[in-house]
N, C-alpha and C. Protein backbone atom coordinates (compact mmCIF):
# COMPACT_ATOMS: atom_id res chain seq x y z
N UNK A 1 0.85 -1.18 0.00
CA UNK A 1 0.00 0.00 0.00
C UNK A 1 0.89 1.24 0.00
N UNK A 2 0.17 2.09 -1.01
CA UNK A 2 1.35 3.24 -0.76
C UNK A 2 0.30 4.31 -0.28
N UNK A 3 1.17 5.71 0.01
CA UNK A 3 0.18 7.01 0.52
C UNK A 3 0.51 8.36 0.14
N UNK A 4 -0.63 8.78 -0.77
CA UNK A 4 0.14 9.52 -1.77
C UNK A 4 -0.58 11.10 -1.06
N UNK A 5 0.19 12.34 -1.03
CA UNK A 5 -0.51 13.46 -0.25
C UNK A 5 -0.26 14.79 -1.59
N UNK A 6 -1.05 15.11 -1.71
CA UNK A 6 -0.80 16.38 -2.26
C UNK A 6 -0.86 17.57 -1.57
N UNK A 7 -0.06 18.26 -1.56
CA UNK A 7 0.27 19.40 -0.90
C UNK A 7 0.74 20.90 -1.68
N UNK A 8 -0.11 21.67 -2.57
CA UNK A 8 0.96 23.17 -3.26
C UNK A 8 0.88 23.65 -2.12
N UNK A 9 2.19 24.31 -2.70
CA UNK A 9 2.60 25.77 -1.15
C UNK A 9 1.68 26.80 -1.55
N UNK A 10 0.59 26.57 -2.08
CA UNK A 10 -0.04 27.78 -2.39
C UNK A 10 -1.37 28.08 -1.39
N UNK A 11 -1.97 29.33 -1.06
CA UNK A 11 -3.33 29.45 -0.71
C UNK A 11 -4.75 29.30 -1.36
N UNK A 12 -3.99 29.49 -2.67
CA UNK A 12 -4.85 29.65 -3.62
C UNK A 12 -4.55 29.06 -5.07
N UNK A 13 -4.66 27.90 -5.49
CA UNK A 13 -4.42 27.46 -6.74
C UNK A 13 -5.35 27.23 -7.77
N UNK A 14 -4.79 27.86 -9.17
CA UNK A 14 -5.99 27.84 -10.27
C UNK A 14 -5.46 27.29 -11.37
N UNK A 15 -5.74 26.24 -11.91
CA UNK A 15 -4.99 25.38 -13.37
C UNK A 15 -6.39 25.39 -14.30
N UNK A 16 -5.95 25.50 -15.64
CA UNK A 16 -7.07 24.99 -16.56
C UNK A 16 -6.25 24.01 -17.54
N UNK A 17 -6.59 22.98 -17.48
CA UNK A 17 -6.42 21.79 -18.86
C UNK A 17 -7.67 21.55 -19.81
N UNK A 18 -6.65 21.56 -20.95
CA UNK A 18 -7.26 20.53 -22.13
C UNK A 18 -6.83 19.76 -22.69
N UNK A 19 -7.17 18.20 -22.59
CA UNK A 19 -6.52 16.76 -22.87
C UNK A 19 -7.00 16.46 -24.19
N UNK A 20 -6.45 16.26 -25.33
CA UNK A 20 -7.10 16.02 -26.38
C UNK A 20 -6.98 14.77 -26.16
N UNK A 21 -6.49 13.68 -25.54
CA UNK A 21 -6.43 12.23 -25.22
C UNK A 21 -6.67 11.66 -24.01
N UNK A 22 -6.87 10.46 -24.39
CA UNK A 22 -7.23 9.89 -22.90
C UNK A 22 -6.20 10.10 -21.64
N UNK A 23 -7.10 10.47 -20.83
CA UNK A 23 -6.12 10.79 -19.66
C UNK A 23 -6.50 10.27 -18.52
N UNK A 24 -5.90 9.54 -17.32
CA UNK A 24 -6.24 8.65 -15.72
C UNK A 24 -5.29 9.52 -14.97
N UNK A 25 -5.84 9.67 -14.22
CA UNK A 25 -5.11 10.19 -13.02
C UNK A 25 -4.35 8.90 -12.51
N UNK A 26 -3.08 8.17 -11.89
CA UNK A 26 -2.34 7.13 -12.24
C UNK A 26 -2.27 6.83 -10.47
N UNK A 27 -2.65 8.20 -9.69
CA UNK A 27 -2.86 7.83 -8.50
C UNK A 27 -3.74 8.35 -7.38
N UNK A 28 -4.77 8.32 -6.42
CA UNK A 28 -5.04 8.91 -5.63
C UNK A 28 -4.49 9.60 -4.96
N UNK A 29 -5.11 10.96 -4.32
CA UNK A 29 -4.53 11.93 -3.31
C UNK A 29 -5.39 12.27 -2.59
N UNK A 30 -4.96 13.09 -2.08
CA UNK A 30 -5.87 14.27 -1.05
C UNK A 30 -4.80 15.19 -0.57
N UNK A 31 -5.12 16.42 0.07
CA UNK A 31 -4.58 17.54 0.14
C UNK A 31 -5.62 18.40 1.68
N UNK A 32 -4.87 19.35 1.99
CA UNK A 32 -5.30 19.62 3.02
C UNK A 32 -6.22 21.33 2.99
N UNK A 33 -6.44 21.32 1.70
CA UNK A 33 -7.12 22.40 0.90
C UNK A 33 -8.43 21.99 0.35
N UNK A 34 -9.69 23.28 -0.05
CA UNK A 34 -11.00 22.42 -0.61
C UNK A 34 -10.59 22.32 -2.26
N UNK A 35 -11.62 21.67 -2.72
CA UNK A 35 -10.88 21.80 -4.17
C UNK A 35 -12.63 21.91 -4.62
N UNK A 36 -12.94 22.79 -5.88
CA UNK A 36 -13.37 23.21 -6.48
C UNK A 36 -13.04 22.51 -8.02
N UNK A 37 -13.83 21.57 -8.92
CA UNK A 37 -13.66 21.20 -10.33
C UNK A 37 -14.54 21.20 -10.84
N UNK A 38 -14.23 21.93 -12.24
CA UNK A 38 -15.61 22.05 -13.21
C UNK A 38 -14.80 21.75 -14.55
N UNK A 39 -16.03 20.94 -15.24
CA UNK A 39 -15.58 20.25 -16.33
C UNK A 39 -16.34 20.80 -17.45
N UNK A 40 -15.52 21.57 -18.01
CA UNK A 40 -16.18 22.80 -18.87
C UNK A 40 -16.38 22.05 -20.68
N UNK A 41 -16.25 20.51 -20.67
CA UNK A 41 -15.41 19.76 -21.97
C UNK A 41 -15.62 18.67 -21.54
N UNK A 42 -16.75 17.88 -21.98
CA UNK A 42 -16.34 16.25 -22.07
C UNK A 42 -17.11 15.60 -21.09
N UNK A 43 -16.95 14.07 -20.68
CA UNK A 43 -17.22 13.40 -19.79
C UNK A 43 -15.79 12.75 -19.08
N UNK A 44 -16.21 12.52 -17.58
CA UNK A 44 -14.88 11.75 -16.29
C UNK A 44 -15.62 11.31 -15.91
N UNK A 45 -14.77 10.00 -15.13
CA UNK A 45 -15.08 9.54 -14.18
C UNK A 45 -14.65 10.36 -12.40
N UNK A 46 -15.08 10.22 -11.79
CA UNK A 46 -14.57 10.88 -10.24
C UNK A 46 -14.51 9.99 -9.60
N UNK A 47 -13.40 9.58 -9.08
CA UNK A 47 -13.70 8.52 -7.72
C UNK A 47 -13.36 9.76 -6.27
N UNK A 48 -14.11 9.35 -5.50
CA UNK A 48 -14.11 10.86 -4.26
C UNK A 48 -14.13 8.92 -3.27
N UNK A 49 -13.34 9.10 -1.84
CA UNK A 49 -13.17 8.18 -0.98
C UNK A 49 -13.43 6.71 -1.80
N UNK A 50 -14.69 6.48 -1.61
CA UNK A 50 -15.24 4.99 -1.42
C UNK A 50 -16.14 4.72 -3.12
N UNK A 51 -16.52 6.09 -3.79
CA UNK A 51 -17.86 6.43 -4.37
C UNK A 51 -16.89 6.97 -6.11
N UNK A 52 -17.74 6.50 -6.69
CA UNK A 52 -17.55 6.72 -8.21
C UNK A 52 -18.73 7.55 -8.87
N UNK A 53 -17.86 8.79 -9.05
CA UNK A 53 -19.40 9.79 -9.71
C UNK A 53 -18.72 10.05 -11.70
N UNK A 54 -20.34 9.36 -12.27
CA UNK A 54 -20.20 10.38 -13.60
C UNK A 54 -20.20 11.84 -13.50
N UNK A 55 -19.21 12.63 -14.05
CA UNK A 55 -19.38 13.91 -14.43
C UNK A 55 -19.37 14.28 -15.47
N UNK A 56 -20.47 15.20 -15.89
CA UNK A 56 -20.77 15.61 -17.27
C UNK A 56 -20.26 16.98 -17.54
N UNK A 57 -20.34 17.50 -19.02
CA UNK A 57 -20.07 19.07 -18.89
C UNK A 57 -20.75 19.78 -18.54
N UNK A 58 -20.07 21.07 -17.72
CA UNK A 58 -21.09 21.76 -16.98
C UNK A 58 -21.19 21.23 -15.60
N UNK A 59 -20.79 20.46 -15.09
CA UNK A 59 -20.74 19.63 -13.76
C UNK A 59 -19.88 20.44 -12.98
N UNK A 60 -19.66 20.43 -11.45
CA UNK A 60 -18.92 21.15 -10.77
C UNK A 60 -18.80 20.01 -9.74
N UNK A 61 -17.58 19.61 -8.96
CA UNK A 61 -17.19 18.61 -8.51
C UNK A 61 -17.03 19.70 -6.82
N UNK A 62 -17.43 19.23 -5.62
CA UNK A 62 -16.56 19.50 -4.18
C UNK A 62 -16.08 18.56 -3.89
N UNK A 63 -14.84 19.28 -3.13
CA UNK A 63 -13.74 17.83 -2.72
C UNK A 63 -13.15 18.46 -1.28
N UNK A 64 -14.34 18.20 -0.25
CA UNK A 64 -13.95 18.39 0.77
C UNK A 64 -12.00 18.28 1.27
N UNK A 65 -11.31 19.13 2.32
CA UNK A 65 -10.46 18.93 2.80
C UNK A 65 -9.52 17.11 2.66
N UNK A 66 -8.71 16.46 3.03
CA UNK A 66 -8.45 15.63 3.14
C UNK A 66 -9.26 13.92 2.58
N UNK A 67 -10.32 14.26 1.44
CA UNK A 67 -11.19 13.38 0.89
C UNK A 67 -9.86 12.88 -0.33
N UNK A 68 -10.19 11.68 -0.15
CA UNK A 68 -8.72 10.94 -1.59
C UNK A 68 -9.73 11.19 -2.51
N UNK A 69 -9.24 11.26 -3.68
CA UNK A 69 -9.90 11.24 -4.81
C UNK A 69 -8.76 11.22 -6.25
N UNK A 70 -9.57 10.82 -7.46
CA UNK A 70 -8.84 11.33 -8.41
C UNK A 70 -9.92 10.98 -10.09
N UNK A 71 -9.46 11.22 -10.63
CA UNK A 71 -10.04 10.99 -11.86
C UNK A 71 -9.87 10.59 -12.80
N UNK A 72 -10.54 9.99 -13.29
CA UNK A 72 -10.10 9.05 -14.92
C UNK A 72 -11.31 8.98 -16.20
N UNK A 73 -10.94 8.62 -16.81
CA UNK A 73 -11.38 8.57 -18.74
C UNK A 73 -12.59 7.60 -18.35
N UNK A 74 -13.55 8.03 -19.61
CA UNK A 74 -15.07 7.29 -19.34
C UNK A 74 -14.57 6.93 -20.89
N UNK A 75 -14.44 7.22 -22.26
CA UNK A 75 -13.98 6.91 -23.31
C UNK A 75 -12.44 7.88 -23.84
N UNK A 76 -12.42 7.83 -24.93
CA UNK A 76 -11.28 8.86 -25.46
C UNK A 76 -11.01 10.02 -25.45
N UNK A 77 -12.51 10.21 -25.89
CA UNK A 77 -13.04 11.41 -25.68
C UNK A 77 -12.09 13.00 -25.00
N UNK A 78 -11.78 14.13 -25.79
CA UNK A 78 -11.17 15.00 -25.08
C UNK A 78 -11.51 15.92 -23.95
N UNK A 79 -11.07 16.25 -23.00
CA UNK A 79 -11.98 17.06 -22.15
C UNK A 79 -11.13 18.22 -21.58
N UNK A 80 -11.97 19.23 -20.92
CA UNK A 80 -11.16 20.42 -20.44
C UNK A 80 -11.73 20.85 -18.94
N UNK A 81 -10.86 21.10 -18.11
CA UNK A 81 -11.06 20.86 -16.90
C UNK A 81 -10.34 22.36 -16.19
N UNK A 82 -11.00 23.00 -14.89
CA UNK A 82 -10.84 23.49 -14.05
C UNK A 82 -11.00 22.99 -12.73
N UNK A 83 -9.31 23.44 -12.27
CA UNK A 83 -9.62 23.06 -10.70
C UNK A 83 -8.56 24.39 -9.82
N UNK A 84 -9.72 24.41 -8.70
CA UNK A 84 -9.24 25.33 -7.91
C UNK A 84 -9.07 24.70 -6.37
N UNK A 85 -7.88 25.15 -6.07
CA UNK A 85 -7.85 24.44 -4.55
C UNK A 85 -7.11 25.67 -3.84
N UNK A 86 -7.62 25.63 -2.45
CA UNK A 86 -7.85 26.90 -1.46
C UNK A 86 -7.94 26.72 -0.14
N UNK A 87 -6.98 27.36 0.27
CA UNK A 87 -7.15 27.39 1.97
C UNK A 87 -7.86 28.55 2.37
N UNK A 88 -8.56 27.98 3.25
CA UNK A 88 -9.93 28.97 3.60
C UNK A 88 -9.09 30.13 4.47
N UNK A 89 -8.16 29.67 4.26
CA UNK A 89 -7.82 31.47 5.42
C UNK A 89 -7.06 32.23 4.64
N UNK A 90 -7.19 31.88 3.29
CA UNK A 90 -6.75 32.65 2.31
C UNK A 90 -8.06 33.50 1.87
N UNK A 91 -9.24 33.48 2.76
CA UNK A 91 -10.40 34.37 2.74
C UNK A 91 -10.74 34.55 4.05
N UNK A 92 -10.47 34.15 5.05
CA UNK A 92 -10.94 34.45 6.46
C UNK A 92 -10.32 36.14 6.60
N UNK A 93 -8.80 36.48 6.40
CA UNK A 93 -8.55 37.62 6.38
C UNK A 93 -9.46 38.71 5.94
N UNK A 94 -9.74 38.44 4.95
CA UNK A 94 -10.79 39.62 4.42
C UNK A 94 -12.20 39.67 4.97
N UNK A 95 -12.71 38.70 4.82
CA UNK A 95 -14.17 38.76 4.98
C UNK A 95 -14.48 38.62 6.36
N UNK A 96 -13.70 38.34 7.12
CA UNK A 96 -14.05 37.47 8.62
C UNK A 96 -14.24 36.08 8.80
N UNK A 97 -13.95 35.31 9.44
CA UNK A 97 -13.80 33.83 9.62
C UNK A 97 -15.53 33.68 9.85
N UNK A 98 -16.34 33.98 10.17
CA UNK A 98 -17.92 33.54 10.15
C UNK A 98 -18.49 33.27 8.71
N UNK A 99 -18.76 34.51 7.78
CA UNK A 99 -18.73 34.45 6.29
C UNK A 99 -18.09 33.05 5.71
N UNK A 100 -16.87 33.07 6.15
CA UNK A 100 -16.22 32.09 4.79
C UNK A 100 -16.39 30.17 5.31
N UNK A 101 -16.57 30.73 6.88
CA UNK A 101 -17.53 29.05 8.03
C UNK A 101 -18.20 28.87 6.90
N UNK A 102 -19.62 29.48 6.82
CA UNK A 102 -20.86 29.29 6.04
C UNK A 102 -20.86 28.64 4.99
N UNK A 103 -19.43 29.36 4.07
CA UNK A 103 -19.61 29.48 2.66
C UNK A 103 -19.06 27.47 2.31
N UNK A 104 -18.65 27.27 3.52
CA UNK A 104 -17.71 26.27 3.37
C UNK A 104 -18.24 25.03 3.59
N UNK A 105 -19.47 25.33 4.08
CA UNK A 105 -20.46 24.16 4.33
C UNK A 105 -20.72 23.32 3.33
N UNK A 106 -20.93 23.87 2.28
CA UNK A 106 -20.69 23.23 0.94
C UNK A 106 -20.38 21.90 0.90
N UNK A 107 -19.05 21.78 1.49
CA UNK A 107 -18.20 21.00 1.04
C UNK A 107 -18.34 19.46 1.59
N UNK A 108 -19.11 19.97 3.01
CA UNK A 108 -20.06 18.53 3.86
C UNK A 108 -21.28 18.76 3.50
N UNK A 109 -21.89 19.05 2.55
CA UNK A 109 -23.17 19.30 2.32
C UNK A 109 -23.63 17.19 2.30
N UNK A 110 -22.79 16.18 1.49
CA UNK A 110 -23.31 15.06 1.11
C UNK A 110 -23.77 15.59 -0.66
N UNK A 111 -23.47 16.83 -0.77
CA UNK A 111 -23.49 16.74 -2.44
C UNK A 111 -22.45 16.55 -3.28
N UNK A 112 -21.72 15.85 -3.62
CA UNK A 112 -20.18 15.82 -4.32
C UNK A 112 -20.47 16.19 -5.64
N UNK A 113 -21.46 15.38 -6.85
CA UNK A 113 -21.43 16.73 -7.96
C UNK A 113 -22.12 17.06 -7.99
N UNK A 114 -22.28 18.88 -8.27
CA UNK A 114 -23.37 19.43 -8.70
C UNK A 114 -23.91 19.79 -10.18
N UNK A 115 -25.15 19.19 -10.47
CA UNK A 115 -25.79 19.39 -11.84
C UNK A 115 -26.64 20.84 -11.79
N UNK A 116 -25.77 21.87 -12.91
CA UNK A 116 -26.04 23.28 -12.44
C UNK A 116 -27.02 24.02 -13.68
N UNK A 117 -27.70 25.05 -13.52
CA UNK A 117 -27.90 24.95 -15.02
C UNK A 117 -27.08 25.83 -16.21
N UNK A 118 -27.88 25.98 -17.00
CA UNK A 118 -26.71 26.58 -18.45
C UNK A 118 -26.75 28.09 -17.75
N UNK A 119 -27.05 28.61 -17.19
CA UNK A 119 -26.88 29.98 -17.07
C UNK A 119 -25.99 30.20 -15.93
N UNK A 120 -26.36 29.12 -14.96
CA UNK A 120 -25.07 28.89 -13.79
C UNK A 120 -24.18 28.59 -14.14
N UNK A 121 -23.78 28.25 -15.30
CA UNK A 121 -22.36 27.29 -16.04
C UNK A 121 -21.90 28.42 -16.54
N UNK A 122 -22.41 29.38 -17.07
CA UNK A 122 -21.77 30.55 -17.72
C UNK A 122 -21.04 31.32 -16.59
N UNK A 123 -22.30 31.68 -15.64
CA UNK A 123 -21.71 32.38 -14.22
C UNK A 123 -20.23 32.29 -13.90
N UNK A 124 -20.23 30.22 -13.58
CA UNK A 124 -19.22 29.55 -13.09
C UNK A 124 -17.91 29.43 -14.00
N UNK A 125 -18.33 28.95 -15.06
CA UNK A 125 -17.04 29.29 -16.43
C UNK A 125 -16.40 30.66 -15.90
N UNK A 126 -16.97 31.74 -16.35
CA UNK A 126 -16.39 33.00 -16.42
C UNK A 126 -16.11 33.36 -15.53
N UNK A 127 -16.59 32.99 -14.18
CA UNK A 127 -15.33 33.35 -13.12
C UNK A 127 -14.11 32.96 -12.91
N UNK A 128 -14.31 31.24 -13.05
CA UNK A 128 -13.06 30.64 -13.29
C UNK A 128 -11.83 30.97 -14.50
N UNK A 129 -12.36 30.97 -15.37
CA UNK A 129 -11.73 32.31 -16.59
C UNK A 129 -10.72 33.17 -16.05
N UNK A 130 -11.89 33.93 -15.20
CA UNK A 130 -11.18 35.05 -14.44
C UNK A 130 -10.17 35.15 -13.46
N UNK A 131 -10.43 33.94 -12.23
CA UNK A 131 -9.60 33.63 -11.87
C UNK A 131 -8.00 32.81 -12.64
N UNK A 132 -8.24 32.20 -13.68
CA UNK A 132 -6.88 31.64 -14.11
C UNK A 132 -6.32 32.79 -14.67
N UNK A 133 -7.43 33.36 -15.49
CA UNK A 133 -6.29 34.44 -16.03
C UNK A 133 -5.17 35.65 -15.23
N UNK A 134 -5.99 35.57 -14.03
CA UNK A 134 -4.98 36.47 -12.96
C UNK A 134 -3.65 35.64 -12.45
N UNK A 135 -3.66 34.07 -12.80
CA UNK A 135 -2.30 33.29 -12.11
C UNK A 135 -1.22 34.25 -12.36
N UNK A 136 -0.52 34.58 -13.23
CA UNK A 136 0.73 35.43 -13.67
C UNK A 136 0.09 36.92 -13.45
N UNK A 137 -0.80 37.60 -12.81
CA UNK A 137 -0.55 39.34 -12.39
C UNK A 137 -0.02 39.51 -10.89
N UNK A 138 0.63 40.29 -11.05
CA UNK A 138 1.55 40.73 -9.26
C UNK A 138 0.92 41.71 -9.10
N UNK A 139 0.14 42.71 -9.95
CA UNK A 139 -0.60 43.88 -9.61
C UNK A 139 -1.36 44.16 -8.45
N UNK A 140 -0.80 44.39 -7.13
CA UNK A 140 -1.47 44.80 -5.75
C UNK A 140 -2.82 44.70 -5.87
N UNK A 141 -3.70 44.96 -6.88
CA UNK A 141 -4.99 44.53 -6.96
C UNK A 141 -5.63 43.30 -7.02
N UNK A 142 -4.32 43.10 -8.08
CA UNK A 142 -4.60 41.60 -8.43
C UNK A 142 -5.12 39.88 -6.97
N UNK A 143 -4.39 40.64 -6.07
CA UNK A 143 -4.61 39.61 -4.93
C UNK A 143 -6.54 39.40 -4.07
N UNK A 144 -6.76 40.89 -4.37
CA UNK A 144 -8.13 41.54 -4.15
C UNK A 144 -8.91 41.07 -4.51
N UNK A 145 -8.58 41.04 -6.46
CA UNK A 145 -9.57 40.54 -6.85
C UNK A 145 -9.76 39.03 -7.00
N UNK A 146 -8.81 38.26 -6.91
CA UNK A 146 -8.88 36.85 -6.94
C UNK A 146 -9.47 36.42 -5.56
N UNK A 147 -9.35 36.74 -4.23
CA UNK A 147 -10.52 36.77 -3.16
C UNK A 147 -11.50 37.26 -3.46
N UNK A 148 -12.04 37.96 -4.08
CA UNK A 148 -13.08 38.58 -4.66
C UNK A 148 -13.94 37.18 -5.41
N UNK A 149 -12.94 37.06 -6.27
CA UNK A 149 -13.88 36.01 -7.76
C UNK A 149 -13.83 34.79 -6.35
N UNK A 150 -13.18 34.57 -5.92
CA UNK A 150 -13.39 33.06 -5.06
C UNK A 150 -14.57 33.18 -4.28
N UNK A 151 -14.68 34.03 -3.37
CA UNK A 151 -16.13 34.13 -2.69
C UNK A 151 -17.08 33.99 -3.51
N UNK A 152 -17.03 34.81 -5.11
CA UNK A 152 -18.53 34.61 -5.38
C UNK A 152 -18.59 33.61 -6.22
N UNK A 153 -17.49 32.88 -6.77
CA UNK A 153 -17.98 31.38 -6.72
C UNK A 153 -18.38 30.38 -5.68
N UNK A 154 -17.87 30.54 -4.88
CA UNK A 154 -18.66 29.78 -3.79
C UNK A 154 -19.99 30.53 -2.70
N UNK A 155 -20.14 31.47 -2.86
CA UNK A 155 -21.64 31.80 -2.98
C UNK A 155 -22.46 31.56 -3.98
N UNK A 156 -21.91 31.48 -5.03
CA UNK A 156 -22.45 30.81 -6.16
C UNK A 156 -22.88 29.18 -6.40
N UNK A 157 -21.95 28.91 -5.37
CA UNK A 157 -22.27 27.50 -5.64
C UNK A 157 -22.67 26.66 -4.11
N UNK A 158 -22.93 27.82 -3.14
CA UNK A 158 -24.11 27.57 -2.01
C UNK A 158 -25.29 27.37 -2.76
N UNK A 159 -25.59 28.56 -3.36
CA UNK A 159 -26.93 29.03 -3.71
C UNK A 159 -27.41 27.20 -4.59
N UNK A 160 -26.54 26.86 -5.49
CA UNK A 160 -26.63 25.65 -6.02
C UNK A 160 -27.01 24.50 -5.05
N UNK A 161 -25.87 24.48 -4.16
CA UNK A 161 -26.14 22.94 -2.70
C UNK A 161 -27.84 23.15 -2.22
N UNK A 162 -27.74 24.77 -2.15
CA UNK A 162 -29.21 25.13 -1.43
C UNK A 162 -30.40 23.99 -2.36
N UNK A 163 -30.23 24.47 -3.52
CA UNK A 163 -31.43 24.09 -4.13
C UNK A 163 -31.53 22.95 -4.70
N UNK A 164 -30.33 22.09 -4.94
CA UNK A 164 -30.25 20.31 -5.45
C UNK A 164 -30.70 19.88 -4.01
């Protein structure tokens, strides 16, 4: 048995891929950050602990704190993927540690994917957008607004747990 941990030194991490080929994640992890994935391209498989979820496009994945997980190919099929992973006190500073409690509930809600609709997918796309495109700005603002876009995706995607 091996034990695999993921750990970035980051507070805040934002990647976007596009696999034109089949792609498996080759090992499980977990990390001590939430993770946020939306699959803006294609169909995956998700394995989250024990549980195997289809995700479709337009799907948005929570991955509570320390939950193993990883993902793999349903066919050949190409797909394009966002994932954001975040330590919550990389928003407690700003907003106050009560606010970002709430926002975080989410993540034990018992909902792992959420089926959102096309107008929430736009919402959710284009923030995430927004957030990757700020990875490379140092602009003193720039830190502002990427706490900024993170809260209101995940108020965004309360409002979602609320209503599935």
């Amino acid at each position: 048995m091996r034990e695999y941990v993921y750990s970035p030194h980051y507070d805040l991490y934002v990647n976007k891929v596009h696999r034109g080929i089949q792609y498996d994640m080759k090992t499980f992890h977990l990390h001590k950050k939430y993770e946020v994935y939306y699959l803006s391209e294609g169909t995956r498989r998700y394995f989250i602990e024990d549980s195997t979820y289809l995700v479709n496009t337009g799907n948005v994945v929570l991955i509570d704190k320390d939950e193993i997980h990883k993902t793999g190919s349903v066919d050949r099929e190409p797909h394009t993927r966002f994932v954001v992973n975040f330590n919550p006190a990389y928003l407690s500073g700003v907003w106050g540690a009560a606010p970002v409690d709430d926002l975080l509930t989410i993540f034990r809600s018992g909902i792992k994917v959420l089926v959102i609709s096309m107008k929430t997918q736009g919402l959710v796309e284009n923030t995430l957008q927004r957030l990757y495109d700020l990875n490379d700005s140092t602009r003193p603002e720039s830190d502002m607004l990427r706490k900024s876009l993170l809260t209101e995706l995940l108020v965004c995607l309360k409002s979602c747990v609320e209503e599935q």
